[in-house]
N, C-alpha and C. Protein backbone atom coordinates (compact mmCIF):
# COMPACT_ATOMS: atom_id res chain seq x y z
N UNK A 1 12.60 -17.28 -13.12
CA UNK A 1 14.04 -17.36 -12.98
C UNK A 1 14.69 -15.98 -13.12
N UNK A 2 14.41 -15.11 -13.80
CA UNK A 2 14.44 -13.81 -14.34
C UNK A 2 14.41 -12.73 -12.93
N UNK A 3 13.49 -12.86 -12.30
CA UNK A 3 13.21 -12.82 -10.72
C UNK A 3 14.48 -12.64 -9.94
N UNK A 4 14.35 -13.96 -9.59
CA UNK A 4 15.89 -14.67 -9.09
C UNK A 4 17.34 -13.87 -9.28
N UNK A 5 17.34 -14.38 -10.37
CA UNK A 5 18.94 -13.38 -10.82
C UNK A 5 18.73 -11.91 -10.82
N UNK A 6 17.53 -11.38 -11.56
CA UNK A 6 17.29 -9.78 -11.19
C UNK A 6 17.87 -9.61 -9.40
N UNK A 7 16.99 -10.50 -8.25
CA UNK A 7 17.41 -10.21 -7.06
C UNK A 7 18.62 -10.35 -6.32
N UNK A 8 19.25 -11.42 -7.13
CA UNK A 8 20.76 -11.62 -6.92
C UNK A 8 21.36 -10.86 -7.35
N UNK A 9 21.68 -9.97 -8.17
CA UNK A 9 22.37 -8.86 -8.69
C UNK A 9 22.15 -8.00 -7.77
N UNK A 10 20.81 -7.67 -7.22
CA UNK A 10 20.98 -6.51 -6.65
C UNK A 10 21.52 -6.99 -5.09
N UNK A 11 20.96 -7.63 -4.64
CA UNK A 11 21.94 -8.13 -3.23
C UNK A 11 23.29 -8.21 -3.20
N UNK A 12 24.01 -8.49 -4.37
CA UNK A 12 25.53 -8.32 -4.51
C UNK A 12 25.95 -7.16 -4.46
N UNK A 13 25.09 -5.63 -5.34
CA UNK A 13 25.61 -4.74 -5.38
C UNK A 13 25.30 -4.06 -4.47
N UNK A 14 24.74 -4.36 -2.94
CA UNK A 14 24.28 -3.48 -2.15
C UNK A 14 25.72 -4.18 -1.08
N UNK A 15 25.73 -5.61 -1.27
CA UNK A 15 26.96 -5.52 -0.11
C UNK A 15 28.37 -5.41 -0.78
N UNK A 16 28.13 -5.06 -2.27
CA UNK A 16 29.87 -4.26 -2.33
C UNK A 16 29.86 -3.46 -2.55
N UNK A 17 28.83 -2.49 -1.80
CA UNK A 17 28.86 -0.85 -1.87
C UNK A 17 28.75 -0.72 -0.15
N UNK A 18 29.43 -1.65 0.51
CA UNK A 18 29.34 -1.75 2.35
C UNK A 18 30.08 -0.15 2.38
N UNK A 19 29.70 0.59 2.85
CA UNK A 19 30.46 1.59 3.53
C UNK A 19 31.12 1.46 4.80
N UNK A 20 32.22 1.81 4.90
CA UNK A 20 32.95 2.00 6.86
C UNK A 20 32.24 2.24 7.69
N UNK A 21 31.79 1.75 8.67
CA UNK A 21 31.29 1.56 9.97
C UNK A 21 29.91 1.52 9.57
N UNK A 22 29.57 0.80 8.90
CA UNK A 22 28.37 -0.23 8.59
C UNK A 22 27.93 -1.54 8.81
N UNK A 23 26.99 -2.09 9.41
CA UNK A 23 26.75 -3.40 9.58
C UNK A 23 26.12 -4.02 8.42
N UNK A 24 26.22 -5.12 7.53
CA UNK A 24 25.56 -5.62 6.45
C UNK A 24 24.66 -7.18 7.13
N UNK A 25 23.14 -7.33 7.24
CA UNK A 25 23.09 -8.52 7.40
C UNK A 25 22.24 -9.37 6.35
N UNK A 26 22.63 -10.64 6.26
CA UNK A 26 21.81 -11.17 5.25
C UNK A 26 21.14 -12.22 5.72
N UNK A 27 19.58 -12.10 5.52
CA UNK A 27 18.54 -13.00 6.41
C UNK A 27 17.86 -13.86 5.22
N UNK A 28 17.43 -15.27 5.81
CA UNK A 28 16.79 -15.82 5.41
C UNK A 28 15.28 -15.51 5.89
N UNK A 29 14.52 -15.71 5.37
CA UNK A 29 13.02 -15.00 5.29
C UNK A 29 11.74 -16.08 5.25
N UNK A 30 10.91 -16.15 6.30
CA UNK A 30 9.96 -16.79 6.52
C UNK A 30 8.70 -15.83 6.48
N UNK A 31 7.82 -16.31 5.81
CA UNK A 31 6.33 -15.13 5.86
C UNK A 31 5.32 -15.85 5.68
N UNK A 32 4.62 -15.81 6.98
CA UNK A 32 3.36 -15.87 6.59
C UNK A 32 1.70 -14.89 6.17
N UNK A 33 1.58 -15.63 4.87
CA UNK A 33 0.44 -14.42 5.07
C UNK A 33 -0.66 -14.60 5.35
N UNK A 34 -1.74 -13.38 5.43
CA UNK A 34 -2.68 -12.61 6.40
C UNK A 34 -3.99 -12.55 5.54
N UNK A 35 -5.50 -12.86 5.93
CA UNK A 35 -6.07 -12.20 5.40
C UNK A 35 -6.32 -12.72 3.99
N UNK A 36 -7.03 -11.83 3.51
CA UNK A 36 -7.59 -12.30 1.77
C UNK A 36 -6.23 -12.63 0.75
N UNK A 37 -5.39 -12.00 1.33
CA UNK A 37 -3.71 -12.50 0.59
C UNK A 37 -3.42 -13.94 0.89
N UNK A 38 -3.86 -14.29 2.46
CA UNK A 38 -3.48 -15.47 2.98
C UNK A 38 -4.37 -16.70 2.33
N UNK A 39 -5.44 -15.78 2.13
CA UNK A 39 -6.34 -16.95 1.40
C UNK A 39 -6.22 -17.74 0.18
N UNK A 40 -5.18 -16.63 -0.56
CA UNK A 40 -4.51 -17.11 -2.08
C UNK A 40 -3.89 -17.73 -2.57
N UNK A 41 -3.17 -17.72 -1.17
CA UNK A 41 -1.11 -18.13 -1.71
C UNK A 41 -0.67 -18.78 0.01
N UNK A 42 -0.11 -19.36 -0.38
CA UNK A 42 0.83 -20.23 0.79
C UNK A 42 2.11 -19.49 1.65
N UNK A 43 2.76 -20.05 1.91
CA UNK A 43 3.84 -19.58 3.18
C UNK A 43 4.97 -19.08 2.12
N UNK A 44 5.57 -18.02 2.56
CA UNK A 44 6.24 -17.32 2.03
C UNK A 44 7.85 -17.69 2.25
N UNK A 45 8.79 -17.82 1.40
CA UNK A 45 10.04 -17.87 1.58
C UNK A 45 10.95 -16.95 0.92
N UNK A 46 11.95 -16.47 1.35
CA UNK A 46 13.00 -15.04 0.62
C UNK A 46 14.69 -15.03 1.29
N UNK A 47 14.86 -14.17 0.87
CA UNK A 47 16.20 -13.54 1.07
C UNK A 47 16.05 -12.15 1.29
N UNK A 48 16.34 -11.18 2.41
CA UNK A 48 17.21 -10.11 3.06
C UNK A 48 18.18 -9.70 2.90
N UNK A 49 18.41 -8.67 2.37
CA UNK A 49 20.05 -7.86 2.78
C UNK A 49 19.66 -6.50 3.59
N UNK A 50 20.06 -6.06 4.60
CA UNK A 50 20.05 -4.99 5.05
C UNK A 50 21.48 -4.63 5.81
N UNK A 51 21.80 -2.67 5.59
CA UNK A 51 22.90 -2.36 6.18
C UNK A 51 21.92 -1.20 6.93
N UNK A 52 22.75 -1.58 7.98
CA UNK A 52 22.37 -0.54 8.95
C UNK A 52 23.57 0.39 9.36
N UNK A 53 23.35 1.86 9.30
CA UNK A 53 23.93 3.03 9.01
C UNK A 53 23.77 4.13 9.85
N UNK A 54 24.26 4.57 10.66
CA UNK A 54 23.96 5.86 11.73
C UNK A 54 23.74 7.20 10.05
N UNK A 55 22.26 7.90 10.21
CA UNK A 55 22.57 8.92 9.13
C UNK A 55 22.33 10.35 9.90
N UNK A 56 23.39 10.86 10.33
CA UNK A 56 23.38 12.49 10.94
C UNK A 56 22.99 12.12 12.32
N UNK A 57 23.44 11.07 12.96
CA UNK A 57 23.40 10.72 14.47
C UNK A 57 21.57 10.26 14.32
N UNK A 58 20.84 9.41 13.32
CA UNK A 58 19.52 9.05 13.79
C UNK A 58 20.17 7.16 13.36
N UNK A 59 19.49 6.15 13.85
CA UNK A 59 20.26 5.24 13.38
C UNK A 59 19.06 4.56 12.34
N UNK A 60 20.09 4.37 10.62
CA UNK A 60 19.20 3.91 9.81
C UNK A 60 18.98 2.85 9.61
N UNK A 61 18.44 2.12 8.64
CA UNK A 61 18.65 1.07 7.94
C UNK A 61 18.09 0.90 6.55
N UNK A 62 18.16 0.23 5.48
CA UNK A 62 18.46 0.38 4.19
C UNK A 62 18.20 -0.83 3.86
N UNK A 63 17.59 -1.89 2.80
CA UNK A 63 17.82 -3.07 2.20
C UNK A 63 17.31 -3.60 1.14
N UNK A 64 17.64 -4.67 0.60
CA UNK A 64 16.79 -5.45 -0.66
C UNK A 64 16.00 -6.80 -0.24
N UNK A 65 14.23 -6.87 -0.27
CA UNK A 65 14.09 -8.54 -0.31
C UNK A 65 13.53 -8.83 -1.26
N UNK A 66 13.64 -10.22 -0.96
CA UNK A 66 12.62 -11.09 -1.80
C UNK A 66 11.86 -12.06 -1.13
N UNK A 67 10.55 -12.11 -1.37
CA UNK A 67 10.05 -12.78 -1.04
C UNK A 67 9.13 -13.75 -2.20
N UNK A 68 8.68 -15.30 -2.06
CA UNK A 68 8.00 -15.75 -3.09
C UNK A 68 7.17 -16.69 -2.40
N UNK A 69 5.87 -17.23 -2.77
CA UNK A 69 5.18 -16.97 -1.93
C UNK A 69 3.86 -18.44 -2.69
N UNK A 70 3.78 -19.55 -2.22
CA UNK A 70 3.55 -20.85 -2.92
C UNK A 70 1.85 -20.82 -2.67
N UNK A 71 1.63 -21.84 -3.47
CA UNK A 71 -0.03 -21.90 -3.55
C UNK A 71 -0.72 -22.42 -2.13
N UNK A 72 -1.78 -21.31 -2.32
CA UNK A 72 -2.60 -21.41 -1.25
C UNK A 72 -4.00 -22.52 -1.61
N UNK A 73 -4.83 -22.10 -1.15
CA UNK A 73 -6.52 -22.44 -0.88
C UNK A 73 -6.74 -23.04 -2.48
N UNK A 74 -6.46 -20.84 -3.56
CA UNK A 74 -6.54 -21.20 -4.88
C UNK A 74 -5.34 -21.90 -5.43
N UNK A 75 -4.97 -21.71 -6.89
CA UNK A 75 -3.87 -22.20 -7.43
C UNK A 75 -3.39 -21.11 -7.66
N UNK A 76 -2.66 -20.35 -6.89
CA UNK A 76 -2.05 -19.04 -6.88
C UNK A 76 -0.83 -18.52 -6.39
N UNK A 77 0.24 -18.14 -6.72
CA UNK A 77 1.52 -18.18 -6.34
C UNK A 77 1.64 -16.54 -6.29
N UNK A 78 2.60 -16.45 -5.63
CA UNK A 78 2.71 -14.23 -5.50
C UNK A 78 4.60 -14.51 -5.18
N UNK A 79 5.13 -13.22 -5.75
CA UNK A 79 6.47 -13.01 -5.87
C UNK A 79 6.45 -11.62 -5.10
N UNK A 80 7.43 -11.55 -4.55
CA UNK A 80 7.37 -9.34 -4.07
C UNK A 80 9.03 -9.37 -3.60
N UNK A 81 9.43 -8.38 -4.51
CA UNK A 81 10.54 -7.75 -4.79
C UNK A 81 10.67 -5.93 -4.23
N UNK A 82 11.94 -5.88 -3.67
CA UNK A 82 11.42 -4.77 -3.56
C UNK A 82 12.80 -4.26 -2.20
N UNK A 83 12.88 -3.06 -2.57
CA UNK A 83 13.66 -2.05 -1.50
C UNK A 83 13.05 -1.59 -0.24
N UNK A 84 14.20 -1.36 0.81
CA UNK A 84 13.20 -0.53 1.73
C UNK A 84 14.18 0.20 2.31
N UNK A 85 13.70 1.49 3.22
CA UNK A 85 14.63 2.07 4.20
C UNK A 85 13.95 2.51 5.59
N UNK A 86 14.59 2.46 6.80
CA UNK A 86 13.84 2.89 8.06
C UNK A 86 14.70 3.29 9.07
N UNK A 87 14.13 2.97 9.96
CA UNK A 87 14.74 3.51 11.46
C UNK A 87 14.67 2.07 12.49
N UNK A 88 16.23 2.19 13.27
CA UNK A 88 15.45 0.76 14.01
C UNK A 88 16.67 1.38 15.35
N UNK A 89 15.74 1.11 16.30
CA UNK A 89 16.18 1.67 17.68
C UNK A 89 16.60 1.00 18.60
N UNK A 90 18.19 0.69 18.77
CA UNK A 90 18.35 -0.38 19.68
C UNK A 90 18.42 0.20 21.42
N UNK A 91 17.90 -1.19 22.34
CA UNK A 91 17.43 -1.25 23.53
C UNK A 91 18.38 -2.01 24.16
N UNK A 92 19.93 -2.19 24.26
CA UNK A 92 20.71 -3.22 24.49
C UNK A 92 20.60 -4.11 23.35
N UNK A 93 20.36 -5.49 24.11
CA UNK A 93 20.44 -6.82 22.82
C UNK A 93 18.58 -6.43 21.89
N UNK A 94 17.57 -6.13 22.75
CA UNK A 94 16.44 -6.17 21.64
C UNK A 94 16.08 -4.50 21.02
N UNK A 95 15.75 -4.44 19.84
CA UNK A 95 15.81 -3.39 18.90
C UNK A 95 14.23 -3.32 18.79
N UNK A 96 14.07 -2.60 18.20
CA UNK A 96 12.59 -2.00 17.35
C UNK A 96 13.23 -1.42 16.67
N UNK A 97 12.35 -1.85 15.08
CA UNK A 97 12.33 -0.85 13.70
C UNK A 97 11.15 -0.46 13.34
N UNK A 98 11.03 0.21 12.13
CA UNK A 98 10.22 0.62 11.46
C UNK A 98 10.66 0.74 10.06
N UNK A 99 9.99 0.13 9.39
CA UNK A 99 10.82 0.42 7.62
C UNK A 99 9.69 0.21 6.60
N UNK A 100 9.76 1.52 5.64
CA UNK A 100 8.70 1.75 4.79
C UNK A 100 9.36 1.03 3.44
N UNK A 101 8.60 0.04 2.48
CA UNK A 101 8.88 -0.62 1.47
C UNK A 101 8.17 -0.21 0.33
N UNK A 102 9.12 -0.11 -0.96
CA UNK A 102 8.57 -0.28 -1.96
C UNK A 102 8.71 -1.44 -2.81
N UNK A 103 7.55 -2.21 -3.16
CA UNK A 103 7.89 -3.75 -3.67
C UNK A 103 6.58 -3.53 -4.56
N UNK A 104 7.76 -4.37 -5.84
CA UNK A 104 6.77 -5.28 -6.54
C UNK A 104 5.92 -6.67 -6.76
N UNK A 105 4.72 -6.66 -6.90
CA UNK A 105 4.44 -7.88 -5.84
C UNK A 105 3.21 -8.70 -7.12
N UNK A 106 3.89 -9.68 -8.05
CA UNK A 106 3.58 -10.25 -8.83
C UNK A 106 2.56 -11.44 -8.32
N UNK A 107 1.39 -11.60 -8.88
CA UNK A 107 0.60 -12.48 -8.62
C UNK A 107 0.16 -13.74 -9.50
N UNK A 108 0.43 -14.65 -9.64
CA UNK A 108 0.00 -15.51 -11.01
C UNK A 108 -1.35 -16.69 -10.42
N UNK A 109 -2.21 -16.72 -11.40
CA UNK A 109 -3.27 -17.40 -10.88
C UNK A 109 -3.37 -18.84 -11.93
N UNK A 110 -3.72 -19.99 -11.95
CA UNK A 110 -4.20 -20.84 -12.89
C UNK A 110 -5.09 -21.79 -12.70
N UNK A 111 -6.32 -21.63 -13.70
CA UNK A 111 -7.52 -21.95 -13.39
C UNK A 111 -7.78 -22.88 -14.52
N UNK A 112 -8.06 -24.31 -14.70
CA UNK A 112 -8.39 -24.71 -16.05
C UNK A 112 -7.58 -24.76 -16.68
N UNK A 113 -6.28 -24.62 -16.53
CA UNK A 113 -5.03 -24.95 -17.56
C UNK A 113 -4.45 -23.24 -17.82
N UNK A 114 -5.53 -22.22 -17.51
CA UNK A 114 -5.20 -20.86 -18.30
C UNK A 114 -4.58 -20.04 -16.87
N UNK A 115 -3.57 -19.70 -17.43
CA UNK A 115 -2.81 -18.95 -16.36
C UNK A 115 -2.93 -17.49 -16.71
N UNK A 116 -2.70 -16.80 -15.55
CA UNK A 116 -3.02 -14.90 -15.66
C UNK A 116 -1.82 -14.39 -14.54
N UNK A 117 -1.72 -13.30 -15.35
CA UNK A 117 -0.68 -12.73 -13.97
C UNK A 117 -1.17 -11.00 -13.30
N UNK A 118 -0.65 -10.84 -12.94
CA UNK A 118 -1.22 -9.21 -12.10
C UNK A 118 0.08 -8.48 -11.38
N UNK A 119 0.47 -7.70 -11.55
CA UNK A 119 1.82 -7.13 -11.23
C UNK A 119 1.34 -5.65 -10.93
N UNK A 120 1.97 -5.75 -9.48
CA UNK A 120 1.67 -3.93 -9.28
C UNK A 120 2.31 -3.07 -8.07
N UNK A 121 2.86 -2.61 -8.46
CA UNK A 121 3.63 -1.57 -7.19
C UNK A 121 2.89 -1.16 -5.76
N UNK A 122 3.74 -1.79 -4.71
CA UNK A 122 3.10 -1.38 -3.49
C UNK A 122 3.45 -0.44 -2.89
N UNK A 123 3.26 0.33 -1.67
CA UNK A 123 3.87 0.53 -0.74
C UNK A 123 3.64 0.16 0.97
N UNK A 124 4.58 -0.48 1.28
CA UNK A 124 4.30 -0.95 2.73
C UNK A 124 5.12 -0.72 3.63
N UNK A 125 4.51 -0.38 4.90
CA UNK A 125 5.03 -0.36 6.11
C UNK A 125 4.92 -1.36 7.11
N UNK A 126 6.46 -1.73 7.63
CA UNK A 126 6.70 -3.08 8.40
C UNK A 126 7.23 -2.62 9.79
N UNK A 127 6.28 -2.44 10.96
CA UNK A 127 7.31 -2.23 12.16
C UNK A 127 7.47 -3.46 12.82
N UNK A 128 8.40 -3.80 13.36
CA UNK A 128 8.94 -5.22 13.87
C UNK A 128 9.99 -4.67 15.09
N UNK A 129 10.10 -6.01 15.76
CA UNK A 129 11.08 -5.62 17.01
C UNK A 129 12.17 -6.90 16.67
N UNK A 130 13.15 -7.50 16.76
CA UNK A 130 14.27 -7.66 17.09
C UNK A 130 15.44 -7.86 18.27
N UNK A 131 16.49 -8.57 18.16
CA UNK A 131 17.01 -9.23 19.50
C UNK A 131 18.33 -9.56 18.90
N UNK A 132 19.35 -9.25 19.21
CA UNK A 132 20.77 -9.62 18.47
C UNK A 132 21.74 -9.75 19.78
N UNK A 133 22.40 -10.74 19.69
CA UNK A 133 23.22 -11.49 20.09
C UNK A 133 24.50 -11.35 19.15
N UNK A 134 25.60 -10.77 19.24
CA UNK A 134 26.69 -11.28 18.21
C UNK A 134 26.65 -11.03 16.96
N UNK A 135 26.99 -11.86 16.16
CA UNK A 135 26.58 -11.45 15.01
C UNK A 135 25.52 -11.73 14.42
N UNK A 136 24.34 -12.90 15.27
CA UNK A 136 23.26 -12.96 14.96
C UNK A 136 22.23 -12.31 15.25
N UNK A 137 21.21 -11.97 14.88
CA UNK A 137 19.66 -11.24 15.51
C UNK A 137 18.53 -12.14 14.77
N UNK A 138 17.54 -11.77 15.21
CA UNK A 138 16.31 -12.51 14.63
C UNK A 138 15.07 -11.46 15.19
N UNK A 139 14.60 -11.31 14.11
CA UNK A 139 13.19 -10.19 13.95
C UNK A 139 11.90 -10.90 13.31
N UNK A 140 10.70 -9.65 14.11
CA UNK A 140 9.57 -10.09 13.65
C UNK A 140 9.36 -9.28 13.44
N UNK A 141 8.60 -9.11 12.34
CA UNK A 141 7.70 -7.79 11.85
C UNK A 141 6.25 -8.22 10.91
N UNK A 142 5.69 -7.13 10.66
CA UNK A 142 3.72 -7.60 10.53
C UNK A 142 3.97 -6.13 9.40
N UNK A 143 3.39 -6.75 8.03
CA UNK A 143 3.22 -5.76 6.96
C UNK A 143 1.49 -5.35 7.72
N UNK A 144 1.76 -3.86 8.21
CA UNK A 144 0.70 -3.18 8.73
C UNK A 144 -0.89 -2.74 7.58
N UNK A 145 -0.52 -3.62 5.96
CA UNK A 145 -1.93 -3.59 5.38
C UNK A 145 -2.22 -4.71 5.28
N UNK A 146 -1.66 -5.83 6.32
CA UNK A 146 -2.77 -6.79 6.28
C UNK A 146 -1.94 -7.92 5.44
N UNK A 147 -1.26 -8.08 4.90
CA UNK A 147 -0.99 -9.45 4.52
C UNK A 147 -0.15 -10.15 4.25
N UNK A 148 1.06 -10.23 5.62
CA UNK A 148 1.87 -11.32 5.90
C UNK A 148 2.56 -10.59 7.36
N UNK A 149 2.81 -11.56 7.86
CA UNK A 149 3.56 -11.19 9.04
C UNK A 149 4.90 -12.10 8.67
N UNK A 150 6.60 -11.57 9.16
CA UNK A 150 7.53 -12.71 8.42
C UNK A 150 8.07 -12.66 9.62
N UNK A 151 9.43 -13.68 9.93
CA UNK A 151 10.26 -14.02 10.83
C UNK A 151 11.65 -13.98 9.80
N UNK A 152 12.55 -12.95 10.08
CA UNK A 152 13.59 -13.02 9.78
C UNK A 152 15.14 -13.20 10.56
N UNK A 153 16.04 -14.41 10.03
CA UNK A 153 17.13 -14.19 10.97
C UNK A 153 18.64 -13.90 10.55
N UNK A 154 18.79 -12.72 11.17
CA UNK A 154 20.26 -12.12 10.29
C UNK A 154 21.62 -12.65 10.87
N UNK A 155 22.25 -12.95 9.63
CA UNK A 155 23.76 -13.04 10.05
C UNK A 155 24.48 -11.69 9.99
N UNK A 156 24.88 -11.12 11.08
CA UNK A 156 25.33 -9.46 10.65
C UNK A 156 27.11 -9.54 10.25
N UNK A 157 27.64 -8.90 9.01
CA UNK A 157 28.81 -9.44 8.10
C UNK A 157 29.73 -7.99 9.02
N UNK A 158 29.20 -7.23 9.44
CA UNK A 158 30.10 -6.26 9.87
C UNK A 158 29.13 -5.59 11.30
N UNK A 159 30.03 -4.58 12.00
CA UNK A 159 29.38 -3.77 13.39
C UNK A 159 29.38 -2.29 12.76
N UNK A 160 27.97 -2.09 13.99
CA UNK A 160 28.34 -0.43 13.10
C UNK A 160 29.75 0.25 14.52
């Protein structure tokens, strides 16, 4: 629960620090994961905030997720928290990004009644492409070490 509200705080304070001619969007978050991760833990669900920001004429982007992440194969649940910032290049309505993350990415296991946890700082890179219509878009992107690919779809709160 601790989680939770930690990530809600920070999603509040990133969209009332919106700067002028900023877009803010906030996505609901689907992930599936990949691989020996995928083997652990189940389908992933979260929350997105990202503002996207022209910085010195390159166009940025900036955000907070969460993702949490239900029992797989084992009895194993994973949490990942975490900031990111990148570049995302729009093509008309479809975009390409690229955005490097730092997340914390909590693992809890329980075997026999005895539960364990494992907590440890990542860093990941997510390039994904994108398609926006209005104020909506919807993106895919693939964590490039292997373990989750997500579907996110943004409501965008402002234009840049």
């Amino acid at each position: 629960m601790k989680k939770l509200v930690c990530t809600a705080v920070a999603l509040a304070a990133l969209l009332c620090a919106q700067p002028s001619q900023a877009g803010i969007g906030i996505s609901p978050r689907l992930a599936l994961p990949l691989g020996d991760f995928g083997d652990a833990v189940g389908t992933g669900f979260g929350l997105s905030v990202v503002m996207d920001k022209e910085v010195k004429g390159k166009p940025g982007r900036v955000g907070l997720s969460f993702l949490t992440f239900g029992e797989g194969d084992l009895p194993t649940t994973a949490t990942a928290i975490g900031a990111f910032a990148g570049y995302k290049h729009q093509f008309g309505a479809i975009y390409g990004k690229f955005d490097t993350n730092i997340m914390r990415i909590t693992t809890e296991i329980e075997i026999f009644g005895i539960k364990a946890d494992d907590s440890e700082i990542k860093i990941k890179a997510t390039p994904g492409i994108g398609y926006q219509m209005g104020n909506l878009a919807a993106e895919i992107d693939v964590d490039l070490a292997g373990d989750w690919a997500g579907v996110n779809l943004y409501y965008v709160l402002g234009a840049e």
